[in-house]
Protein backbone atom coordinates (compact mmCIF):
# COMPACT_ATOMS: atom_id res chain seq x y z
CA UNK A 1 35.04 -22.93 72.41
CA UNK A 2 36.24 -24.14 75.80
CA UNK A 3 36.21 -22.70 79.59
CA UNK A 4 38.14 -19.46 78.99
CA UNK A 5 39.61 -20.05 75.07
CA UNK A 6 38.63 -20.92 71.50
CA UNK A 7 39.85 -24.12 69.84
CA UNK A 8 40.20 -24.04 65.77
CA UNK A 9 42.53 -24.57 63.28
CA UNK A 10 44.21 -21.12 62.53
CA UNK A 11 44.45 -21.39 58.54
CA UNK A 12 41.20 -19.86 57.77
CA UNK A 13 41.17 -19.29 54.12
CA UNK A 14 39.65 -15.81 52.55
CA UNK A 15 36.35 -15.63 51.61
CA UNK A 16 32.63 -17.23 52.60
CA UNK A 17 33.61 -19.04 56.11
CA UNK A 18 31.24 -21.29 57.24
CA UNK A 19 31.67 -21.38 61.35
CA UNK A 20 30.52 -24.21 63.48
CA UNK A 21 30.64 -22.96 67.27
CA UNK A 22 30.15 -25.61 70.00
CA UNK A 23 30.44 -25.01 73.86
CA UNK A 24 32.63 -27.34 75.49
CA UNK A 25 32.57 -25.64 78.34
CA UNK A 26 30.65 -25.48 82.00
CA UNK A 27 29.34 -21.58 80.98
CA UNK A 28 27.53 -19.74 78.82
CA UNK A 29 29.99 -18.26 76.14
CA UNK A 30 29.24 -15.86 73.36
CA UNK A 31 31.53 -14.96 70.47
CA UNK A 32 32.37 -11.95 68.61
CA UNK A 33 34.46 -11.24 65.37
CA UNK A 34 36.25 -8.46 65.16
CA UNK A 35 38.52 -7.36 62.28
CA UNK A 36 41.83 -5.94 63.73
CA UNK A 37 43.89 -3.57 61.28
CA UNK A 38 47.41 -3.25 61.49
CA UNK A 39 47.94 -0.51 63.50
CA UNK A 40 46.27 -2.48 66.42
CA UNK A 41 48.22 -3.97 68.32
CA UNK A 42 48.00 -8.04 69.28
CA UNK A 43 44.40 -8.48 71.02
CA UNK A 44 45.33 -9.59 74.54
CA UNK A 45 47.54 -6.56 74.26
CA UNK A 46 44.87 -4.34 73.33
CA UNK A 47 42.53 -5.80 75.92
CA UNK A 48 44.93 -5.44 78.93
CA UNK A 49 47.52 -2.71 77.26
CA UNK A 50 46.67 1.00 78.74
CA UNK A 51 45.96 2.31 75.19
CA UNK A 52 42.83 1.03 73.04
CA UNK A 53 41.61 1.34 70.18
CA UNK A 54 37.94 1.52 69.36
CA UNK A 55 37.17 -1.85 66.76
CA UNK A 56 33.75 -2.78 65.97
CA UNK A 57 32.06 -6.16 65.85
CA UNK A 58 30.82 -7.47 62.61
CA UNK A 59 29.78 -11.48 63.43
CA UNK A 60 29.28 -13.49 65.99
CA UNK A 61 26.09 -14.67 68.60
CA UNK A 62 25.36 -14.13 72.14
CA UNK A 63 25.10 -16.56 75.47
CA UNK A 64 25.26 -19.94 74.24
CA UNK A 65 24.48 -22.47 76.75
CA UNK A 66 27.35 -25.06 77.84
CA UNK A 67 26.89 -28.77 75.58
CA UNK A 68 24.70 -26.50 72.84
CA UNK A 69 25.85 -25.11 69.26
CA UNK A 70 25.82 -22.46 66.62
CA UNK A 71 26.87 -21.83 62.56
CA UNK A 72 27.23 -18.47 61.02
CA UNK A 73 29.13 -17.48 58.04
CA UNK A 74 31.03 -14.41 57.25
CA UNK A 75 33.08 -13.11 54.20
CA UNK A 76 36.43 -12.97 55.18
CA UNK A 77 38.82 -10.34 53.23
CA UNK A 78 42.38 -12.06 52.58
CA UNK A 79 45.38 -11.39 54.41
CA UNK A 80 43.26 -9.54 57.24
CA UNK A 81 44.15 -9.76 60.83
CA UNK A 82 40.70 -11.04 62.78
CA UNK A 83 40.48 -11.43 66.95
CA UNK A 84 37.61 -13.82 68.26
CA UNK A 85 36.41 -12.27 71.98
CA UNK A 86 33.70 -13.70 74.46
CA UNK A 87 32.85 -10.36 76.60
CA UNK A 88 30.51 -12.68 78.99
CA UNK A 89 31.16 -12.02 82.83
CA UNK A 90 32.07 -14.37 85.37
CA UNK A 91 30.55 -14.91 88.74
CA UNK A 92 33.26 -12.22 90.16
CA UNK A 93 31.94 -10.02 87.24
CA UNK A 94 35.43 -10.72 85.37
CA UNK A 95 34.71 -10.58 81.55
CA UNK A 96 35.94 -14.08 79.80
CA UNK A 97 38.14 -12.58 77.53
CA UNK A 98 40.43 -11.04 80.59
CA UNK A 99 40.75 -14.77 81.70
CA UNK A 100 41.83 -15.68 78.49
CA UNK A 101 38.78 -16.08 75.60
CA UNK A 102 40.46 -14.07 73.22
CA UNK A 103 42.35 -15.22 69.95
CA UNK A 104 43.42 -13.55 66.66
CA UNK A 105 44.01 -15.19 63.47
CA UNK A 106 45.50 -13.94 60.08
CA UNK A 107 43.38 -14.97 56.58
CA UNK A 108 45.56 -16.74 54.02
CA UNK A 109 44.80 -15.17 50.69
CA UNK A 110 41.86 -16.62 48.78
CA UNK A 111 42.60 -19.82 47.09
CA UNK A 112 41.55 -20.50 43.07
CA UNK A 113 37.98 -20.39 42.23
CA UNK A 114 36.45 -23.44 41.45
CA UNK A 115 36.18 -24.39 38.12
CA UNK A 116 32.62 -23.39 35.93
CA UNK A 117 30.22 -26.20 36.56
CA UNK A 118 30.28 -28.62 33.46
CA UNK A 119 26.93 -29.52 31.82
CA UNK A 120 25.83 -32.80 32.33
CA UNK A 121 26.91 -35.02 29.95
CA UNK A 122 24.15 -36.77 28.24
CA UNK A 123 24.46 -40.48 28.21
CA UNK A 124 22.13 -42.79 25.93
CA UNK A 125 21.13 -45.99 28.37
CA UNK A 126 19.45 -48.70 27.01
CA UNK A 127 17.11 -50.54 29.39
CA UNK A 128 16.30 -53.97 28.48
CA UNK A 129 13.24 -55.36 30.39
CA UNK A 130 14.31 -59.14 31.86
CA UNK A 131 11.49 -61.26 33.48
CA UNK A 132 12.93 -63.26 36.67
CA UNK A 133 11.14 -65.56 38.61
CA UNK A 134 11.75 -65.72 42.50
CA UNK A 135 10.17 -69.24 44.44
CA UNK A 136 7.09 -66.95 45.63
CA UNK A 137 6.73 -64.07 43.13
CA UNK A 138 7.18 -62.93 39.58
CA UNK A 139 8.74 -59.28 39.04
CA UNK A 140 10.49 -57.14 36.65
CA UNK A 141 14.29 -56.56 36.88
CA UNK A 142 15.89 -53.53 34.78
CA UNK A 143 19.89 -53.50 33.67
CA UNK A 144 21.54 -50.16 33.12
CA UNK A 145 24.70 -50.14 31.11
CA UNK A 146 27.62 -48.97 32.86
């Protein structure tokens, strides 16, 4: 997050979303997540449009100092609409996201599982003990197999 808007790259897949929040800028920010349906319409027009419609937070944190960071993870649904606010107030008592913090992004749609773990595959090493001699000391080296 910077003065006044969020920086991230908008292809944010479906699913667990791990987000690491730092405050670039010179104020204290906060953050919430809001999922926007369709019938809502774009968020900056929602926030400054004369018709609103009531969305609820589900994520984010509160007042986070300028230099300092967060993480927090959600579970995004896929192909949902989502609009990142900061409702902090200026020194004029102007909330953030009328001077701009406000964003929406779209989730792509979740991408393949990962495949089952594997079992480990048992190798067989052989260790064969070798004596070495250094100019000072005498100790044991072991070889592993590749």
């Amino acid at each position: 997050m910077t003065e006044y808007g969020f920086s991230y790259d908008p292809t944010i897949t479906a699913g667990r979303v791990l987000f690491r929040v730092r405050n670039t800028g010179t104020v204290v920010h906060s953050l919430n997540m809001l999922p926007l349906t369709e019938d809502i319409p774009p968020i900056d027009e929602q926030i400054r449009g004369d018709r609103r419609l009531a969305v609820r937070p589900f994520a984010g944190f509160e007042s986070l100092r300028p230099g300092a960071d967060t993480t927090f993870a959600v579970d995004l649904a896929p192909n949902t609409r989502y609009a990142l606010l900061c409702f902090e107030a200026d020194d004029e008592g102007v909330s953030h996201l009328l001077r701009g913090m406000n964003s929406e992004f779209r989730t792509a749609r979740a991408g393949p599982p990962p495949p089952p773990p594997q079992p480990p595959q048992q190798r067989q090493r052989h260790i064969e003990p070798v004596e070495s001699r250094t100019l000072t000391s005498e100790f044991l080296q072991v070889r592993l197999p590749h």
